[in-house]
PDB file of N, CA and C in Angstrom:
ATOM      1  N   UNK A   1       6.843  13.137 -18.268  1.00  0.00           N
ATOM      2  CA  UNK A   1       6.742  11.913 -19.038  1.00  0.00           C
ATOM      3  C   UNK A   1       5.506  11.986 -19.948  1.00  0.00           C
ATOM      4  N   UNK A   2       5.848  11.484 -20.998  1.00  0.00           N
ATOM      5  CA  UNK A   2       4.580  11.418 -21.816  1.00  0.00           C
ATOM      6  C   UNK A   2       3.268  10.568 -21.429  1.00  0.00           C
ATOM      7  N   UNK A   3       2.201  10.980 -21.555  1.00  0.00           N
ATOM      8  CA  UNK A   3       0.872  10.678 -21.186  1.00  0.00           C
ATOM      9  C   UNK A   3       0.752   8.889 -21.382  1.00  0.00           C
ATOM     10  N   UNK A   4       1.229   8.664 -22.734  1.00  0.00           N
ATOM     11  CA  UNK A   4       0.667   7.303 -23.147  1.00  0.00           C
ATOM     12  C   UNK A   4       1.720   6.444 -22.649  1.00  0.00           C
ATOM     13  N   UNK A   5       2.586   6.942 -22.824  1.00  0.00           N
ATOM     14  CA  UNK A   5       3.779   6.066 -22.019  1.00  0.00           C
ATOM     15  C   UNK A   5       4.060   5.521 -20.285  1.00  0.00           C
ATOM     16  N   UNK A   6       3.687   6.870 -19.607  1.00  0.00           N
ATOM     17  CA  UNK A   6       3.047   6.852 -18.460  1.00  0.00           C
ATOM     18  C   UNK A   6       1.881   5.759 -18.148  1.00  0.00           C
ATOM     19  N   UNK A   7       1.187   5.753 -19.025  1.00  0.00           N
ATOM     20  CA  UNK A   7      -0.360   4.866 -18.683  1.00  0.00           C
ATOM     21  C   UNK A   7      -0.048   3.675 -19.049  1.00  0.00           C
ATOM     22  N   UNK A   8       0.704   3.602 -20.052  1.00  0.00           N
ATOM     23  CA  UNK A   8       1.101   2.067 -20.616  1.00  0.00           C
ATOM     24  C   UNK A   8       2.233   1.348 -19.418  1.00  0.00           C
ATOM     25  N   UNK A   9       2.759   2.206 -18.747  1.00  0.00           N
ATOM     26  CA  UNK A   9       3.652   1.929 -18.042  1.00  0.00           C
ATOM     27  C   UNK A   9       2.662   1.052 -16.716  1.00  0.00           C
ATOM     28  N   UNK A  10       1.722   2.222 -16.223  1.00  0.00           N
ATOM     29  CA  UNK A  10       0.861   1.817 -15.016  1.00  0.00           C
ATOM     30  C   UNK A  10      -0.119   0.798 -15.575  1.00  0.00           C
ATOM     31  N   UNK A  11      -0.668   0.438 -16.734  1.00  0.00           N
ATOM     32  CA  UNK A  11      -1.264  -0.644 -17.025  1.00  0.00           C
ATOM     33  C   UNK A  11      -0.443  -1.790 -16.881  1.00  0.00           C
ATOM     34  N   UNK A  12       0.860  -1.943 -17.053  1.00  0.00           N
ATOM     35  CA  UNK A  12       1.613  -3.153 -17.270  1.00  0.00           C
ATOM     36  C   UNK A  12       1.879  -3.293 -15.655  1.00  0.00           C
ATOM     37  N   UNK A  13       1.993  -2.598 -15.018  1.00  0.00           N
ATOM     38  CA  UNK A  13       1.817  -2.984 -13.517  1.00  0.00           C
ATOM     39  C   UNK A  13       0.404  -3.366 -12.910  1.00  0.00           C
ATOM     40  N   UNK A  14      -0.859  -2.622 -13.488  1.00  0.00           N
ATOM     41  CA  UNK A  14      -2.068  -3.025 -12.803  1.00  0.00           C
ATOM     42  C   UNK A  14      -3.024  -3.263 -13.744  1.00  0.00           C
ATOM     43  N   UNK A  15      -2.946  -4.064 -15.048  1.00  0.00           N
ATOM     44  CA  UNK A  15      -3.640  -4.423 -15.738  1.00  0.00           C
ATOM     45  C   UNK A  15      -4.681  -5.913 -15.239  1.00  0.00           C
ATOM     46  N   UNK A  16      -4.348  -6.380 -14.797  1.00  0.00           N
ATOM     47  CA  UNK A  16      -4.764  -7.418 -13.756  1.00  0.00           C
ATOM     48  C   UNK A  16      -5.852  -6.586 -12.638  1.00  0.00           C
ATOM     49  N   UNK A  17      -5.508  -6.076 -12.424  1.00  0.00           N
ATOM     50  CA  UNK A  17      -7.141  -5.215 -11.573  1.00  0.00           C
ATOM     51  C   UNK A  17      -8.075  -4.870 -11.966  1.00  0.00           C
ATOM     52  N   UNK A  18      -7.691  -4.792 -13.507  1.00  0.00           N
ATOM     53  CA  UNK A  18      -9.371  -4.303 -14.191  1.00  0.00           C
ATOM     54  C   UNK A  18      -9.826  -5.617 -14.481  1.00  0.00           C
ATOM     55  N   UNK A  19     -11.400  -4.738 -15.208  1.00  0.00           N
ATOM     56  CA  UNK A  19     -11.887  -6.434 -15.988  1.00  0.00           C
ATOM     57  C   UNK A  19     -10.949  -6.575 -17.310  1.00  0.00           C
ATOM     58  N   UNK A  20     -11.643  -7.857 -17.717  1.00  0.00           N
ATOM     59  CA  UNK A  20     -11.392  -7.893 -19.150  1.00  0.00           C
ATOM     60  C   UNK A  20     -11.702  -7.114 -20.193  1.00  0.00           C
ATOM     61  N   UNK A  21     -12.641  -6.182 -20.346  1.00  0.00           N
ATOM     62  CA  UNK A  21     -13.068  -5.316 -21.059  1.00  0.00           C
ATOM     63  C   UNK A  21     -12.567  -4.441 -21.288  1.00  0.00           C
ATOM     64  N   UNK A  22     -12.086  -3.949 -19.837  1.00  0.00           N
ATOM     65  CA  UNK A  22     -11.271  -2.756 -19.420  1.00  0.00           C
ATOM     66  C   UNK A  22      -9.979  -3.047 -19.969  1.00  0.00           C
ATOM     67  N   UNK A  23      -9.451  -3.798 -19.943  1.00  0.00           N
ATOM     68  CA  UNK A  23      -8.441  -4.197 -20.371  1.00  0.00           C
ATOM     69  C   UNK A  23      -8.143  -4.503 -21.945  1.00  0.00           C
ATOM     70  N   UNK A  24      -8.940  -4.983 -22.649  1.00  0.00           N
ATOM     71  CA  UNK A  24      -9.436  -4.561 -23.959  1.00  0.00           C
ATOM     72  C   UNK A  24      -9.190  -3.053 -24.606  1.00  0.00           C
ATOM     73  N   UNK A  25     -10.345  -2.451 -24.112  1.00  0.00           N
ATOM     74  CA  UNK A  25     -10.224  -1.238 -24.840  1.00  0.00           C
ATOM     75  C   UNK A  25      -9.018  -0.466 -24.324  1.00  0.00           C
ATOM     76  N   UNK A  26      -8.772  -0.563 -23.426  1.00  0.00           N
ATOM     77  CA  UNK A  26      -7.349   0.536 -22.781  1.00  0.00           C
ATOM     78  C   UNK A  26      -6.415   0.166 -23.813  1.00  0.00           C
ATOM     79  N   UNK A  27      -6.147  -1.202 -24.181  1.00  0.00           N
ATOM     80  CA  UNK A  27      -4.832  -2.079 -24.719  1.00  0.00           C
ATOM     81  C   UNK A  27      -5.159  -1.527 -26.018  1.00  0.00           C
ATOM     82  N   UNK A  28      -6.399  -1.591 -26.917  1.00  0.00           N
ATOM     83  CA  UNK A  28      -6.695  -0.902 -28.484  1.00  0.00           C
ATOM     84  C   UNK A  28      -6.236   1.019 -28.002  1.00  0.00           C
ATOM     85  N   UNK A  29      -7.015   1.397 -27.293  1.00  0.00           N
ATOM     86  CA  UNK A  29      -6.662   2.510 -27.240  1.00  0.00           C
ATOM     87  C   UNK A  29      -4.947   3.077 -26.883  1.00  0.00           C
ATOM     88  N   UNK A  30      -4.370   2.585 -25.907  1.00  0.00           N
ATOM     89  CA  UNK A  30      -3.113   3.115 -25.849  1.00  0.00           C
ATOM     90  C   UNK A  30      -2.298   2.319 -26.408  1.00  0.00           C
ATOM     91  N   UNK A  31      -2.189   1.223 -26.613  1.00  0.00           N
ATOM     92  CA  UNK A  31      -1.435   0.144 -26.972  1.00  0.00           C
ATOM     93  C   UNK A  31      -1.261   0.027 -28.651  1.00  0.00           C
ATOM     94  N   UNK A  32      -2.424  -0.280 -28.927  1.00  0.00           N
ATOM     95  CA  UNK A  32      -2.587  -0.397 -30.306  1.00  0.00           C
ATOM     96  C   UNK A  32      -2.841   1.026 -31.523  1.00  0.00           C
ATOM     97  N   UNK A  33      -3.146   2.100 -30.322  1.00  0.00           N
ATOM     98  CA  UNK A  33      -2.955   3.391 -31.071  1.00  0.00           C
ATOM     99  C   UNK A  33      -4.617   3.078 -31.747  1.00  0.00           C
ATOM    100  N   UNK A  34      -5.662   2.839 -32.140  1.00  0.00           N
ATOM    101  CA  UNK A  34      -6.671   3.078 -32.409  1.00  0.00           C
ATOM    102  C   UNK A  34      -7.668   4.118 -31.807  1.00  0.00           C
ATOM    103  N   UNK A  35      -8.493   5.005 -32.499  1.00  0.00           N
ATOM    104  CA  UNK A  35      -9.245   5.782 -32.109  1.00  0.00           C
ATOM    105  C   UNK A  35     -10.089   5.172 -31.585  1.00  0.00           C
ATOM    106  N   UNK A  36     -11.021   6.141 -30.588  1.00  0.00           N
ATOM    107  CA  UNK A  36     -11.983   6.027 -29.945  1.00  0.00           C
ATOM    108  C   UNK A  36     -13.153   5.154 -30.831  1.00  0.00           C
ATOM    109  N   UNK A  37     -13.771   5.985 -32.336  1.00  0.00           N
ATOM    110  CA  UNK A  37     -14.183   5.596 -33.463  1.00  0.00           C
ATOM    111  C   UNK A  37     -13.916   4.202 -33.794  1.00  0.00           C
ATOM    112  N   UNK A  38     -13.116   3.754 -33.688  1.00  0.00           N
ATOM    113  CA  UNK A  38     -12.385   2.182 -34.579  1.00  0.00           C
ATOM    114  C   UNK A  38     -12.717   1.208 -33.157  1.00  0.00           C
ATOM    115  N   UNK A  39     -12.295   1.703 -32.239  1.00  0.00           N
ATOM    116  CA  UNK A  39     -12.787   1.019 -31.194  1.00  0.00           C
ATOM    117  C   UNK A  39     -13.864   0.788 -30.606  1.00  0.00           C
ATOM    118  N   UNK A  40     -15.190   1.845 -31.022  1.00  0.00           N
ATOM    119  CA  UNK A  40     -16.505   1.324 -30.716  1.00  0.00           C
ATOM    120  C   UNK A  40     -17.206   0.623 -32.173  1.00  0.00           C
ATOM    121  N   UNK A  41     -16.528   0.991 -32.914  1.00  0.00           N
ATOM    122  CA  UNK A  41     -16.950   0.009 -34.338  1.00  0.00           C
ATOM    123  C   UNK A  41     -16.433  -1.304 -34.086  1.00  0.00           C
ATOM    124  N   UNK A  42     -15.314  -1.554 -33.660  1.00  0.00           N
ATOM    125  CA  UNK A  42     -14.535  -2.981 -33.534  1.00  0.00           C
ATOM    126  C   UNK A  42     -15.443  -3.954 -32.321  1.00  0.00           C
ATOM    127  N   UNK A  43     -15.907  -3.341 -31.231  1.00  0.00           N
ATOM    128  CA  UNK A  43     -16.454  -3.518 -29.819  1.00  0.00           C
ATOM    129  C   UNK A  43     -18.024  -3.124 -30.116  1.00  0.00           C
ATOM    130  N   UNK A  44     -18.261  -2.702 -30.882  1.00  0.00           N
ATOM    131  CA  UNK A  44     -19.818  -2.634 -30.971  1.00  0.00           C
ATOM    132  C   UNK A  44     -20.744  -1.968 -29.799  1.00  0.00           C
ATOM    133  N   UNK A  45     -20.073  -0.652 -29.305  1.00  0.00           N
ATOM    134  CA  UNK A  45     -20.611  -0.083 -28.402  1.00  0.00           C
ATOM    135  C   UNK A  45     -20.248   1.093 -28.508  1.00  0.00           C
ATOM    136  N   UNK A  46     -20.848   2.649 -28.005  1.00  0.00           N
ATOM    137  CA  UNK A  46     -20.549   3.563 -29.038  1.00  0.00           C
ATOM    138  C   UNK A  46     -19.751   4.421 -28.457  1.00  0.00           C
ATOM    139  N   UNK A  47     -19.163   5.393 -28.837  1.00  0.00           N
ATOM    140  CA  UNK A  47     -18.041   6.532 -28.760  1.00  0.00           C
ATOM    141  C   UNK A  47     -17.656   6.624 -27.701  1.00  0.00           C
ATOM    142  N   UNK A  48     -18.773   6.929 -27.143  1.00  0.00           N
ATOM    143  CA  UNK A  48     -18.905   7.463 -25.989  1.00  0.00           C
ATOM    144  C   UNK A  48     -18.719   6.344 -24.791  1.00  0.00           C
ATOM    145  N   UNK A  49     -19.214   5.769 -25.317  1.00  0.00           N
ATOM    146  CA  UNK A  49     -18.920   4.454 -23.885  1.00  0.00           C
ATOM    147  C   UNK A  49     -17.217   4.238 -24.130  1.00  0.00           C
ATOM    148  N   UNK A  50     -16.495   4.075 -25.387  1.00  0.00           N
ATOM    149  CA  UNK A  50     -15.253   4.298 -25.069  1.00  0.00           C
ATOM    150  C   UNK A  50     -14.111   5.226 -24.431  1.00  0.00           C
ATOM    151  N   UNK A  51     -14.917   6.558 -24.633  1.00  0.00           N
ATOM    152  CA  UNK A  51     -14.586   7.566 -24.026  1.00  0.00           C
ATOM    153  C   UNK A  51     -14.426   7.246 -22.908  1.00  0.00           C
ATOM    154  N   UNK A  52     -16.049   7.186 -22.075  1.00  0.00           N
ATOM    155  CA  UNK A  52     -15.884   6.874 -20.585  1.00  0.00           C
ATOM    156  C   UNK A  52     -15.206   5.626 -19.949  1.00  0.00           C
ATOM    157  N   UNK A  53     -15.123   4.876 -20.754  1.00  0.00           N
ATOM    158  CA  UNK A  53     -14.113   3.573 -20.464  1.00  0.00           C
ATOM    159  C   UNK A  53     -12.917   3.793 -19.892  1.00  0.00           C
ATOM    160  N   UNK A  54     -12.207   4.787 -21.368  1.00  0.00           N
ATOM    161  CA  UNK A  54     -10.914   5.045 -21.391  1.00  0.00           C
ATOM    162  C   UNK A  54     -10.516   6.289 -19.808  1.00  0.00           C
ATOM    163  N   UNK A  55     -11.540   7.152 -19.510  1.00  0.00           N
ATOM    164  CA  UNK A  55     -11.578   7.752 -18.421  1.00  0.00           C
ATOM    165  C   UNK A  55     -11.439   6.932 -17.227  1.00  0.00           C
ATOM    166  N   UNK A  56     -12.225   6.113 -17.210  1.00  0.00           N
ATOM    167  CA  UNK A  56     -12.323   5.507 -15.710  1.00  0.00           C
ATOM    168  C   UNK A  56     -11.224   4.703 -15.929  1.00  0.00           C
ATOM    169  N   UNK A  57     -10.858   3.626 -16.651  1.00  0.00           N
ATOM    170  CA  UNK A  57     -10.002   3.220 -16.383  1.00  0.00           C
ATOM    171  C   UNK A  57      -8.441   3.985 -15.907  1.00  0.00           C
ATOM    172  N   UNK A  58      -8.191   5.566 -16.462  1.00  0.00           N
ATOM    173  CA  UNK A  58      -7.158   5.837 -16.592  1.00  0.00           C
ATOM    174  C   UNK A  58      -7.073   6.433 -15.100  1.00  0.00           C
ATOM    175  N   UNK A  59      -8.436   6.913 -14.361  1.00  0.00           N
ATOM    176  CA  UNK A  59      -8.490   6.798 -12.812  1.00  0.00           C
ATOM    177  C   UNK A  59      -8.237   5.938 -12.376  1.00  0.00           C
ATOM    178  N   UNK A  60      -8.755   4.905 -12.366  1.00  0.00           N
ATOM    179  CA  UNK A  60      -8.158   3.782 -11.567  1.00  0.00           C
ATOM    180  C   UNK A  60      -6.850   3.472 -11.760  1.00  0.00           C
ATOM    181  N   UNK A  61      -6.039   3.286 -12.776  1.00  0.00           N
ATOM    182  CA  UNK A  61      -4.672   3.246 -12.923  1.00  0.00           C
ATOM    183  C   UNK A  61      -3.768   4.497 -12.012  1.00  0.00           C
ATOM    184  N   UNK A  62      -4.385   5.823 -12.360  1.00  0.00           N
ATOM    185  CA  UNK A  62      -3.841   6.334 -11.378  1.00  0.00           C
ATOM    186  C   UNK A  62      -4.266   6.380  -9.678  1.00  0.00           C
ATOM    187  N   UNK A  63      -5.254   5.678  -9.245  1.00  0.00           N
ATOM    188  CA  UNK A  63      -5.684   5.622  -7.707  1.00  0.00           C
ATOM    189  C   UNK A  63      -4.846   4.109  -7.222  1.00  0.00           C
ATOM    190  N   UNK A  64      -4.645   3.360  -8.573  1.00  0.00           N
ATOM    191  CA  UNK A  64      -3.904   2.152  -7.981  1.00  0.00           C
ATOM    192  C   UNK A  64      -2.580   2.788  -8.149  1.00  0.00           C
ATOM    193  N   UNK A  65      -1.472   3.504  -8.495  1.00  0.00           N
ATOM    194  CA  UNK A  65      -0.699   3.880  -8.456  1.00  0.00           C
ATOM    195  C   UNK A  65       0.016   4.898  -7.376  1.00  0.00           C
ATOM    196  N   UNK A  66      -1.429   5.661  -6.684  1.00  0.00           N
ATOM    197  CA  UNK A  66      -1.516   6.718  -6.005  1.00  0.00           C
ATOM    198  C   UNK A  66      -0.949   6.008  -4.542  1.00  0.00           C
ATOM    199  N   UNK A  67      -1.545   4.329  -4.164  1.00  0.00           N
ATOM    200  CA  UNK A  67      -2.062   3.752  -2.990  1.00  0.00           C
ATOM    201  C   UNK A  67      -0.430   2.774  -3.254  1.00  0.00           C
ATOM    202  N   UNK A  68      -0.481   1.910  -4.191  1.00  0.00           N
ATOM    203  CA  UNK A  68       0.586   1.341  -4.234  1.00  0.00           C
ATOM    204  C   UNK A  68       2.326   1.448  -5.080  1.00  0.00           C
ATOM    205  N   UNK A  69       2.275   2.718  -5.532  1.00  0.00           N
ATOM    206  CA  UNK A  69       3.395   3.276  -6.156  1.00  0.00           C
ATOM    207  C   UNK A  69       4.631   2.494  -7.031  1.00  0.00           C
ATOM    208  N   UNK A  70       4.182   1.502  -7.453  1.00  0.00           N
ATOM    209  CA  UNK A  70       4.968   0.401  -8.114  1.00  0.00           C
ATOM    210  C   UNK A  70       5.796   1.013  -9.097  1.00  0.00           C
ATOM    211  N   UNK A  71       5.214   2.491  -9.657  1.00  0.00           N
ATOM    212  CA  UNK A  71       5.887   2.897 -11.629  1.00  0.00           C
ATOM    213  C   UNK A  71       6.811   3.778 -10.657  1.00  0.00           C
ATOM    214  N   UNK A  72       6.674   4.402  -9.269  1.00  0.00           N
ATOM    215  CA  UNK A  72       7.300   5.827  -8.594  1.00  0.00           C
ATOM    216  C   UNK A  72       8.565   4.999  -8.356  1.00  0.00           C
ATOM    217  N   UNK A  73       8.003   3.593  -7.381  1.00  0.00           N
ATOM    218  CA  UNK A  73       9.520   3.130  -6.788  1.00  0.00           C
ATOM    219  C   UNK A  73      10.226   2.185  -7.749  1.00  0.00           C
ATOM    220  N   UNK A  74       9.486   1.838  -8.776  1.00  0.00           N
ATOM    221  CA  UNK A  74      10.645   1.293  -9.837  1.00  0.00           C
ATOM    222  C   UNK A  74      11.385   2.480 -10.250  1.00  0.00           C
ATOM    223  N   UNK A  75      10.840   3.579 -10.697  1.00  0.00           N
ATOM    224  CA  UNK A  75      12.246   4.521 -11.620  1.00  0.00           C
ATOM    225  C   UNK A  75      12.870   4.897 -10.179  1.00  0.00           C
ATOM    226  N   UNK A  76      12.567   5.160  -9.193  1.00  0.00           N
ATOM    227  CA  UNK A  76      13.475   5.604  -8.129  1.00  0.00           C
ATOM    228  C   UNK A  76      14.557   4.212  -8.132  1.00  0.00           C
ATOM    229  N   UNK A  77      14.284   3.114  -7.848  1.00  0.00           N
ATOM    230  CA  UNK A  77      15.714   2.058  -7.705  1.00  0.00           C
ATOM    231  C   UNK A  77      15.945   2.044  -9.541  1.00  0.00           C
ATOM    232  N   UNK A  78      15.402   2.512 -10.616  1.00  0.00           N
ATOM    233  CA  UNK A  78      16.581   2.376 -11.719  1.00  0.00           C
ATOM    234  C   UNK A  78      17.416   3.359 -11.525  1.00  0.00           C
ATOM    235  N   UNK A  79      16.789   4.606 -10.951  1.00  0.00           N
ATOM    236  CA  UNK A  79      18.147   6.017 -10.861  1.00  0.00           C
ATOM    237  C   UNK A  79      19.450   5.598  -9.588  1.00  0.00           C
ATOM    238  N   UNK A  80      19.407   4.670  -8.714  1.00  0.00           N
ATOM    239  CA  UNK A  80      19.731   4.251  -7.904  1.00  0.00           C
ATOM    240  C   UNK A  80      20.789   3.013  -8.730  1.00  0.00           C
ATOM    241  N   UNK A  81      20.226   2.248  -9.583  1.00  0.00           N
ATOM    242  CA  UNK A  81      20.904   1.383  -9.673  1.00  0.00           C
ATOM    243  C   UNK A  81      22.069   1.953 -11.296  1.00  0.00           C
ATOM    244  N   UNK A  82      21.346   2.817 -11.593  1.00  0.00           N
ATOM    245  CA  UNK A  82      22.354   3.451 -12.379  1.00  0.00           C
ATOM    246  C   UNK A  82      23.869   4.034 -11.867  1.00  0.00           C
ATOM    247  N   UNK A  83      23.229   4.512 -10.495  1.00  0.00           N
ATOM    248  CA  UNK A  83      24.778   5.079 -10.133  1.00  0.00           C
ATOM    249  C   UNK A  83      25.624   4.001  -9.582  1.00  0.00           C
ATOM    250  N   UNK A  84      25.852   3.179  -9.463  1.00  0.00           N
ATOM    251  CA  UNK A  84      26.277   1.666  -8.944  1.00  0.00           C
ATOM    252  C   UNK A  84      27.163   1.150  -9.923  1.00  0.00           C
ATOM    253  N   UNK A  85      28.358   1.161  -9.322  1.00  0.00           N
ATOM    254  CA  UNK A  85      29.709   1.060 -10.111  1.00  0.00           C
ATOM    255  C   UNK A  85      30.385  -0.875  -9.936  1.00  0.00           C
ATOM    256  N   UNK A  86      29.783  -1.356  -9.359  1.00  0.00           N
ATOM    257  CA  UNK A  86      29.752  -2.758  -9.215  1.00  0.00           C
ATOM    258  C   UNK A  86      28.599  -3.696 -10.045  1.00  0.00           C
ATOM    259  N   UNK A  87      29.166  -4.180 -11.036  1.00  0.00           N
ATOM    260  CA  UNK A  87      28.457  -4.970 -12.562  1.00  0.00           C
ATOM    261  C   UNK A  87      27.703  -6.027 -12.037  1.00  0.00           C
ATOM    262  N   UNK A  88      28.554  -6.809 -10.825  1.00  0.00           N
ATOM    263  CA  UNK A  88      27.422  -7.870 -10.945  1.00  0.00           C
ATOM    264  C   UNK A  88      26.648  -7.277  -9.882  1.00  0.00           C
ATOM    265  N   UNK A  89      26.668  -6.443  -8.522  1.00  0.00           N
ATOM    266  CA  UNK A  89      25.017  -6.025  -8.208  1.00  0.00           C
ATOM    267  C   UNK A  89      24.209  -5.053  -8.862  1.00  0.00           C
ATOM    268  N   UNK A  90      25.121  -4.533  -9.725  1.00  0.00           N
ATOM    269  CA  UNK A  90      23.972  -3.804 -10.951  1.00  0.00           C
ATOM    270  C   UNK A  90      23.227  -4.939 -11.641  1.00  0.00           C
ATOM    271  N   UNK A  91      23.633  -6.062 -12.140  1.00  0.00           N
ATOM    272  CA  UNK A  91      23.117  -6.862 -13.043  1.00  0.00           C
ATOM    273  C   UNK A  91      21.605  -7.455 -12.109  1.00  0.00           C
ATOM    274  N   UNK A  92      22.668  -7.778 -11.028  1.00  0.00           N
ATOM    275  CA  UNK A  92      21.439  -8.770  -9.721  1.00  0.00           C
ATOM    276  C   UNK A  92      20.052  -7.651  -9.290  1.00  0.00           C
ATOM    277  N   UNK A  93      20.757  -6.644  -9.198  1.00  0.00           N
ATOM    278  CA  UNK A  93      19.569  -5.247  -8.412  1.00  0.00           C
ATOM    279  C   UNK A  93      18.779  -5.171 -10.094  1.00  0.00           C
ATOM    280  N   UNK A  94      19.241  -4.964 -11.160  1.00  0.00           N
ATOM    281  CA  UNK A  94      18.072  -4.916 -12.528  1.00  0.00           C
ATOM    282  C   UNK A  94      17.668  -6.173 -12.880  1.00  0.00           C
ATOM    283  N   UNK A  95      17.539  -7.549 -12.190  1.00  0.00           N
ATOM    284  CA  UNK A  95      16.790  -8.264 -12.844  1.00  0.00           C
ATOM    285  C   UNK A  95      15.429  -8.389 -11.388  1.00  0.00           C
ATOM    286  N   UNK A  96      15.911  -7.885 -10.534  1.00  0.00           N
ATOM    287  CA  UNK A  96      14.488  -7.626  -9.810  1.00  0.00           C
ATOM    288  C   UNK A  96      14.179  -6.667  -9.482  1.00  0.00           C
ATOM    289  N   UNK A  97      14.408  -5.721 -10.287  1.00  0.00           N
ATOM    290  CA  UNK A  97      13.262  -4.477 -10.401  1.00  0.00           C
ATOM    291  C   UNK A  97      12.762  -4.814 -11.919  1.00  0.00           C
ATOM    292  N   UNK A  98      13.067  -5.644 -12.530  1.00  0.00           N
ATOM    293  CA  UNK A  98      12.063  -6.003 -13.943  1.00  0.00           C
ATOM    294  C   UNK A  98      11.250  -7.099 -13.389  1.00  0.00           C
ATOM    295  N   UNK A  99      11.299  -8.047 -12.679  1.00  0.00           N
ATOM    296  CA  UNK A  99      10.413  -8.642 -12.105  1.00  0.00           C
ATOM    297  C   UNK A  99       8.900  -8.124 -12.139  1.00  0.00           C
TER     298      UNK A  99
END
Protein backbone atom coordinates (compact mmCIF):
# COMPACT_ATOMS: atom_id res chain seq x y z
CA UNK A 1 0.00 0.00 0.00
CA UNK A 2 1.14 3.31 -0.60
CA UNK A 3 2.89 5.23 2.22
CA UNK A 4 0.52 8.34 2.29
CA UNK A 5 -2.47 6.50 1.88
CA UNK A 6 -1.59 4.05 4.54
CA UNK A 7 -0.95 7.00 7.09
CA UNK A 8 -3.93 8.92 6.02
CA UNK A 9 -5.79 5.85 6.51
CA UNK A 10 -4.27 5.31 10.30
CA UNK A 11 -4.72 9.04 11.04
CA UNK A 12 -8.46 8.89 10.28
CA UNK A 13 -8.66 6.12 12.81
CA UNK A 14 -6.27 7.73 15.51
CA UNK A 15 -6.19 11.27 14.84
CA UNK A 16 -7.90 11.97 18.12
CA UNK A 17 -4.81 10.67 20.12
CA UNK A 18 -2.55 13.22 19.10
CA UNK A 19 -2.50 16.85 20.07
CA UNK A 20 -3.77 19.47 18.11
CA UNK A 21 -0.62 20.42 16.61
CA UNK A 22 0.13 17.08 15.75
CA UNK A 23 -2.72 16.92 14.07
CA UNK A 24 -2.18 20.11 12.18
CA UNK A 25 0.93 19.51 10.63
CA UNK A 26 0.36 15.69 9.79
CA UNK A 27 -3.15 16.95 8.05
CA UNK A 28 -0.85 19.97 5.89
CA UNK A 29 1.69 17.42 5.38
CA UNK A 30 -0.17 14.27 4.16
CA UNK A 31 -3.46 15.59 3.62
CA UNK A 32 -2.97 18.77 2.07
CA UNK A 33 0.22 17.65 0.18
CA UNK A 34 2.41 20.71 1.41
CA UNK A 35 6.11 20.56 1.96
CA UNK A 36 7.92 20.42 4.95
CA UNK A 37 9.17 24.23 3.81
CA UNK A 38 5.46 25.70 3.39
CA UNK A 39 4.64 24.16 6.54
CA UNK A 40 7.21 25.67 8.83
CA UNK A 41 6.67 29.05 7.00
CA UNK A 42 2.79 28.66 7.45
CA UNK A 43 3.39 27.39 11.43
CA UNK A 44 6.27 29.56 12.11
CA UNK A 45 8.60 26.97 13.37
CA UNK A 46 11.41 25.59 11.39
CA UNK A 47 12.09 22.60 8.98
CA UNK A 48 13.21 20.70 11.08
CA UNK A 49 10.78 20.73 13.84
CA UNK A 50 8.40 19.66 11.01
CA UNK A 51 10.44 16.99 10.05
CA UNK A 52 10.55 15.65 13.55
CA UNK A 53 6.87 16.23 13.99
CA UNK A 54 6.03 14.44 10.94
CA UNK A 55 8.38 11.42 12.35
CA UNK A 56 6.97 11.05 15.65
CA UNK A 57 3.77 11.39 14.80
CA UNK A 58 4.00 8.73 11.99
CA UNK A 59 5.38 6.37 15.08
CA UNK A 60 2.78 6.81 17.02
CA UNK A 61 0.23 6.14 14.32
CA UNK A 62 2.00 3.12 13.71
CA UNK A 63 2.42 1.93 17.69
CA UNK A 64 -1.37 2.86 17.91
CA UNK A 65 -2.04 0.62 15.08
CA UNK A 66 0.53 -2.01 16.15
CA UNK A 67 -1.57 -2.35 19.84
CA UNK A 68 -5.05 -1.73 18.45
CA UNK A 69 -5.23 -2.86 14.70
CA UNK A 70 -8.34 -0.95 13.58
CA UNK A 71 -6.81 -0.24 9.51
CA UNK A 72 -5.61 -4.52 9.72
CA UNK A 73 -9.19 -5.63 10.89
CA UNK A 74 -11.16 -3.24 8.81
CA UNK A 75 -9.59 -4.45 5.31
CA UNK A 76 -9.72 -8.04 6.71
CA UNK A 77 -13.90 -7.80 7.21
CA UNK A 78 -13.99 -5.65 3.70
CA UNK A 79 -12.22 -8.86 1.96
CA UNK A 80 -14.75 -10.88 3.94
CA UNK A 81 -17.61 -8.89 3.17
CA UNK A 82 -16.79 -8.82 -0.44
CA UNK A 83 -17.19 -12.46 -0.83
CA UNK A 84 -20.84 -12.41 0.59
CA UNK A 85 -23.42 -13.15 -1.92
CA UNK A 86 -26.44 -11.92 0.26
CA UNK A 87 -27.14 -7.85 -0.53
CA UNK A 88 -28.81 -6.99 2.39
CA UNK A 89 -26.01 -8.49 4.96
CA UNK A 90 -23.48 -7.12 2.66
CA UNK A 91 -25.19 -3.73 2.87
CA UNK A 92 -25.77 -4.19 6.98
CA UNK A 93 -21.94 -5.81 7.53
CA UNK A 94 -20.52 -2.33 5.26
CA UNK A 95 -22.27 0.21 7.11
CA UNK A 96 -20.48 -0.96 10.33
CA UNK A 97 -17.24 -1.43 9.30
CA UNK A 98 -17.47 2.39 8.03
CA UNK A 99 -18.55 3.30 11.35
Amino acid sequence: MNKVLYYNELFSYYKELLTKKEQEVFSLYYEENLSMGEIALLKNISRSAVGFMIKKVTEKLDNYEKILKKNEIFHKLQKIVLKIDDNLIKLELEKIIEE
